[in-house]
Protein backbone atom coordinates (compact mmCIF):
# COMPACT_ATOMS: atom_id res chain seq x y z
CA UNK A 1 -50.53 37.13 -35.75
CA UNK A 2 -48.77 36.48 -39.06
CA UNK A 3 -46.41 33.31 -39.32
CA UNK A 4 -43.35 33.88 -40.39
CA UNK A 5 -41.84 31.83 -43.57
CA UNK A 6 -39.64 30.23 -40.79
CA UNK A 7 -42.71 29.28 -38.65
CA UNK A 8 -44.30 27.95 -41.63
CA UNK A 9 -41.17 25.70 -42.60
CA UNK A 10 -41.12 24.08 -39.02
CA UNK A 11 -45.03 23.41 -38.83
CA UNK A 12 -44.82 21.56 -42.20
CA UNK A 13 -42.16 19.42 -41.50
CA UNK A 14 -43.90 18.15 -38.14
CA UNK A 15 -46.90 17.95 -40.33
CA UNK A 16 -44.82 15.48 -42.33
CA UNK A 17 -43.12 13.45 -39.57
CA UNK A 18 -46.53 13.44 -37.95
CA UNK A 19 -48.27 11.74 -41.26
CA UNK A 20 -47.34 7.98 -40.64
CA UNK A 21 -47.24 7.12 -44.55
CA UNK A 22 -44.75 9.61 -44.84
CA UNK A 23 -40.85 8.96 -44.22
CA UNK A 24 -39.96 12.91 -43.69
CA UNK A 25 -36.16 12.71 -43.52
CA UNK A 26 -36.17 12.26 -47.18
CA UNK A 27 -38.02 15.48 -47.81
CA UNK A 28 -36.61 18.80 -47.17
CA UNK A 29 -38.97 21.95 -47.12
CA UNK A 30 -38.23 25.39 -48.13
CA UNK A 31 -40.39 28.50 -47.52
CA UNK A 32 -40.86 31.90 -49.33
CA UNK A 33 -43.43 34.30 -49.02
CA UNK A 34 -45.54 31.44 -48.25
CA UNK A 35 -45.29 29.47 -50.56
CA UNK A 36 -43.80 25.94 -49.90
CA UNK A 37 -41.44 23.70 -51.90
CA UNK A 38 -41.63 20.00 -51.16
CA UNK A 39 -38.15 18.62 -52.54
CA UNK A 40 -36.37 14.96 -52.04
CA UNK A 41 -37.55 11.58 -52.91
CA UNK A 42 -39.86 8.80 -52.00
CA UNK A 43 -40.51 5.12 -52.56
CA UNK A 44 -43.89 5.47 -54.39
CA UNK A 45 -46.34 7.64 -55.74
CA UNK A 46 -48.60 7.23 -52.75
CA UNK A 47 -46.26 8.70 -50.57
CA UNK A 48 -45.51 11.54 -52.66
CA UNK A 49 -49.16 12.24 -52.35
CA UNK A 50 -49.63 11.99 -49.03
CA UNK A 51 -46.79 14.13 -48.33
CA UNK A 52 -48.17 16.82 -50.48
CA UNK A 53 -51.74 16.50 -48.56
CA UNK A 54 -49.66 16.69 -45.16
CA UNK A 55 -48.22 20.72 -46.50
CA UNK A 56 -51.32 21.82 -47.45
CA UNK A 57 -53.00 20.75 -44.12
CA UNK A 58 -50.89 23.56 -42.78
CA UNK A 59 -51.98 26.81 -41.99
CA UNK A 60 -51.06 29.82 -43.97
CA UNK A 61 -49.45 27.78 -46.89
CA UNK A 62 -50.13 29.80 -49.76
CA UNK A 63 -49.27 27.77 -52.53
CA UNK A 64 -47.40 24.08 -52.70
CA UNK A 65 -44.81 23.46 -55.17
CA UNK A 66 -43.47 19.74 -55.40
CA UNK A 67 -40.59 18.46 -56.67
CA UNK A 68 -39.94 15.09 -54.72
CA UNK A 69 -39.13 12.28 -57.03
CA UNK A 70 -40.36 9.09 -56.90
CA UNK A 71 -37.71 6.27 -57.07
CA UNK A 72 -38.81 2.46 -56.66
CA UNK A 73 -36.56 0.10 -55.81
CA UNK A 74 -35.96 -2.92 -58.10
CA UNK A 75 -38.77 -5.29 -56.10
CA UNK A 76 -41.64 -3.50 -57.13
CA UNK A 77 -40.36 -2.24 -60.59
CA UNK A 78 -43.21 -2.98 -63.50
CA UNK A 79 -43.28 -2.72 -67.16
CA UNK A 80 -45.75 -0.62 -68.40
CA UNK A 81 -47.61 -3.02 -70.22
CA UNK A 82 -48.62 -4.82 -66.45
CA UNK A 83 -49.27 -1.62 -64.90
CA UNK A 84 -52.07 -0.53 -67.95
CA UNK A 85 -53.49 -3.64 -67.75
CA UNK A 86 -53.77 -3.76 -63.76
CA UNK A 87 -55.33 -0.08 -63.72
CA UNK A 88 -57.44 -0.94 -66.79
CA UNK A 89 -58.70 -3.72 -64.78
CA UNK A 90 -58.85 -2.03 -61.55
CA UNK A 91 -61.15 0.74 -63.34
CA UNK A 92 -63.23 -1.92 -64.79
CA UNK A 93 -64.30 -3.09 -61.77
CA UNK A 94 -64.99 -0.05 -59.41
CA UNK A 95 -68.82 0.08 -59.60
CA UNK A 96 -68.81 4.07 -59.80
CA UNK A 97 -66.63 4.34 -63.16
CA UNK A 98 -69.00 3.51 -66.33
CA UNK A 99 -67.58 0.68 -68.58
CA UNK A 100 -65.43 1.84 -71.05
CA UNK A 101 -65.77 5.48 -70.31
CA UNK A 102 -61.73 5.96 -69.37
CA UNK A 103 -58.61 5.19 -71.28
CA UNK A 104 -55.30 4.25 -69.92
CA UNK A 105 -52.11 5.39 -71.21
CA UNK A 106 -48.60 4.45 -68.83
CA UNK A 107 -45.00 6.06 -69.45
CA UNK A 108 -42.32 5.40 -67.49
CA UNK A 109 -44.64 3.90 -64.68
CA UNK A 110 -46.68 7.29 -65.23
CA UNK A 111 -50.52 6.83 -65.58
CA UNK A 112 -52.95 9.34 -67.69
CA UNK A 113 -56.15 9.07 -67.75
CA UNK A 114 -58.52 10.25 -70.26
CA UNK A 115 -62.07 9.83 -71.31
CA UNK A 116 -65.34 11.10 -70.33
CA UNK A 117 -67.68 10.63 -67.20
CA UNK A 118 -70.86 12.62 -66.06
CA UNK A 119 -69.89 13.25 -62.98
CA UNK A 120 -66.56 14.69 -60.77
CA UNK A 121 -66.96 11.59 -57.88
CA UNK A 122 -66.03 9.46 -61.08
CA UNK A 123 -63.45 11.30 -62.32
CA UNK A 124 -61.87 11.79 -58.56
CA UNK A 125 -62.52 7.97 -58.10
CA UNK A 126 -60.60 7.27 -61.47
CA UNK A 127 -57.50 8.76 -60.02
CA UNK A 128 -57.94 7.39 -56.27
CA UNK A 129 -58.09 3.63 -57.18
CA UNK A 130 -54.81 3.54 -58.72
CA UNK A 131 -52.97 5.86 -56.10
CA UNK A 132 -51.73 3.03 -54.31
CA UNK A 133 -50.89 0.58 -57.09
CA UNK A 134 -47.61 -1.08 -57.07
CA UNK A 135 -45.19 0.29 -59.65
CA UNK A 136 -47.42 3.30 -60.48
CA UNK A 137 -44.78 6.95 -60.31
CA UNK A 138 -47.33 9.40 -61.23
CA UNK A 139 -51.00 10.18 -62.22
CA UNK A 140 -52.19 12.31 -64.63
CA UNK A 141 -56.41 12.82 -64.56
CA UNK A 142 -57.26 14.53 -67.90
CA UNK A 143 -60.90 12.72 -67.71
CA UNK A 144 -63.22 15.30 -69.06
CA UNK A 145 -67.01 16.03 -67.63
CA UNK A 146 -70.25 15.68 -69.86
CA UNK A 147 -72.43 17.04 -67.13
CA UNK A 148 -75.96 16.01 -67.63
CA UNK A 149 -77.60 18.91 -65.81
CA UNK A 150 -79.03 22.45 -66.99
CA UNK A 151 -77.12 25.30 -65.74
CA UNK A 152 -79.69 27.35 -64.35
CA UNK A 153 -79.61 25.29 -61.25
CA UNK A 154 -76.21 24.92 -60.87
CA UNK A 155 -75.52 28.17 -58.34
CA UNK A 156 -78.43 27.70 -56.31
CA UNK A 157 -77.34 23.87 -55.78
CA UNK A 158 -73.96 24.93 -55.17
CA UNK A 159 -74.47 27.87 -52.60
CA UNK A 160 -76.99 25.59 -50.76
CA UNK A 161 -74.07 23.14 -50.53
CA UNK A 162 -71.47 25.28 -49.00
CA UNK A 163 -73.83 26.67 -46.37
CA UNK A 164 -74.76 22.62 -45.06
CA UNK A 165 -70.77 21.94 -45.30
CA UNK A 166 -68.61 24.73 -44.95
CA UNK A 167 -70.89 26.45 -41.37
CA UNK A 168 -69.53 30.00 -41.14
CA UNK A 169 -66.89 30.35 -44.12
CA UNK A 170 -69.64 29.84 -46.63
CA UNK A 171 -70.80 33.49 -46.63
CA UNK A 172 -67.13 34.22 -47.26
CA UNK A 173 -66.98 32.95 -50.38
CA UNK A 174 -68.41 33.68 -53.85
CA UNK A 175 -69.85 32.44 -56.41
CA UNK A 176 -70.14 32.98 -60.32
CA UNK A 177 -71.17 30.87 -62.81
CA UNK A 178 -71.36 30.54 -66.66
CA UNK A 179 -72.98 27.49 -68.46
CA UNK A 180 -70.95 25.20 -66.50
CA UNK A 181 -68.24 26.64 -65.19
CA UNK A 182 -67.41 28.12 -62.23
CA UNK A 183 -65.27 30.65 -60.29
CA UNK A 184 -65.01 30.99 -56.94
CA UNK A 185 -63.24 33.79 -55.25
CA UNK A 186 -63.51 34.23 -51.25
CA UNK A 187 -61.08 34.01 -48.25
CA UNK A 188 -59.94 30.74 -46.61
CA UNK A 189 -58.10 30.01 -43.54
CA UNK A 190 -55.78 26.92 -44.80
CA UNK A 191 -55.09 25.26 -48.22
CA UNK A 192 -57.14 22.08 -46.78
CA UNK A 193 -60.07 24.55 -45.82
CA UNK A 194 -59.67 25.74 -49.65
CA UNK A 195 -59.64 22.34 -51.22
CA UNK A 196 -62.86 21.16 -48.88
CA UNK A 197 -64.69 24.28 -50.63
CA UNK A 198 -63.49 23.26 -54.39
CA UNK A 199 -64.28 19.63 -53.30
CA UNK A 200 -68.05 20.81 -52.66
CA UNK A 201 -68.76 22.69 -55.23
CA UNK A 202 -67.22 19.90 -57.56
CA UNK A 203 -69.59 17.57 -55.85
CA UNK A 204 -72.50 19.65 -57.37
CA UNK A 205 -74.13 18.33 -60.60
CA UNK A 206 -73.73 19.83 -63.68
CA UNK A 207 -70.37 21.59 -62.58
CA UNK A 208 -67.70 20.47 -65.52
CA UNK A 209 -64.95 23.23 -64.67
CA UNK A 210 -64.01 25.33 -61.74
CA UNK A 211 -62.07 28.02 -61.02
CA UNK A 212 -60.40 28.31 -57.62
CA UNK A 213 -59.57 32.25 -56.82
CA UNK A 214 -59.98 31.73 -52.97
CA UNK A 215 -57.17 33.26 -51.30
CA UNK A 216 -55.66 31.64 -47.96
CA UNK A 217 -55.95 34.00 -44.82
CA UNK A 218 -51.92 34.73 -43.66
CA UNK A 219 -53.34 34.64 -39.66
């Protein structure tokens, strides 16, 4: 049975007064053609996040579009000179980031990072440790992969991965590759479900770029 755009709008915003980091009476939802907009404001950036994890847990969600804002009240206000040097030194010592492989840049409490690892965990990692940071309104990850691995075993790494995570759905998706990047294309049955499948495949070595074409399942 199809959900409706109405069905999808009330299953989201329980999804959001069930996440407990999430204050859902200052986020409205709005629903067309399945796609969901994510509008209002929030305290931090970590909320914002989580709120936008809590829509796509939701099934039949299409496609997310977010425009909450993130407005910090005067206590936990930084310059932007403390916050670089709190995520420079927060990156400095997380044992999975090499030393001096990412560069900070803050905006307007906005953090982008740049720079170069080997491998996605690091780049993911990069972007995770800072979430919750005090003062911190948005990230930006523009680290860029050097992978370290040939691509002839890329595929065969990455279809071996999907069948020991993904059970059943793994024969449902596809696979192409070209030196290092790759497409996928391939039904799913929620955006999470989606993202779990990227997630793998960017867990595969060698993998610098990938190209998500798996469509969500409207049942």
């Amino acid at each position: 049975m199809l959900k409706t755009d109405a069905q999808i709008q009330k299953d989201v915003l329980e999804e959001l007064k069930w996440e407990p980091s999430v204050q859902a009476s200052n986020i409205g939802v709005e629903v067309k053609d399945g796609i969901v907009t994510l509008a209002g404001h929030v305290d931090t950036y970590a909320e914002k996040w989580h709120a936008e994890q809590a829509a796509q847990r939701v099934c039949c969600v299409k496609a997310l579009a977010v425009e909450i804002d993130v407005k910090m009240n005067g206590a936990i206000k930084r310059t932007d000179a403390d916050i670089a040097r709190s995520v420079q030194n927060i990156l400095e010592w997380n044992v999975f980031i090499p030393k001096d492989s990412v560069r900070v840049m803050v905006e307007s409490g906005w953090v982008t990072l740049s720079g170069h690892v080997t491998a996605d965990y690091q780049r993911r990692t990069a972007a995770s440790s800072i979430r919750y940071m005090s003062g911190v309104t948005g990230v930006s990850n523009q680290i860029v992969l050097k992978p370290v691995v040939t691509a002839a075993v890329i595929k065969t790494d990455i279809e071996a991965t999907l069948k020991r995570r993904a059970s059943a759905e793994a024969d449902a998706i596809h696979v192409d590759i070209h030196n290092h990047e790759v497409t996928l294309s391939g039904k799913a049955n929620s955006l999470a479900e989606r993202e779990l499948i990227s997630r793998a495949v960017w867990d595969s070595p060698g993998v610098w770029k990938v190209t998500d074409n798996i469509l969500v399942n409207a049942v």
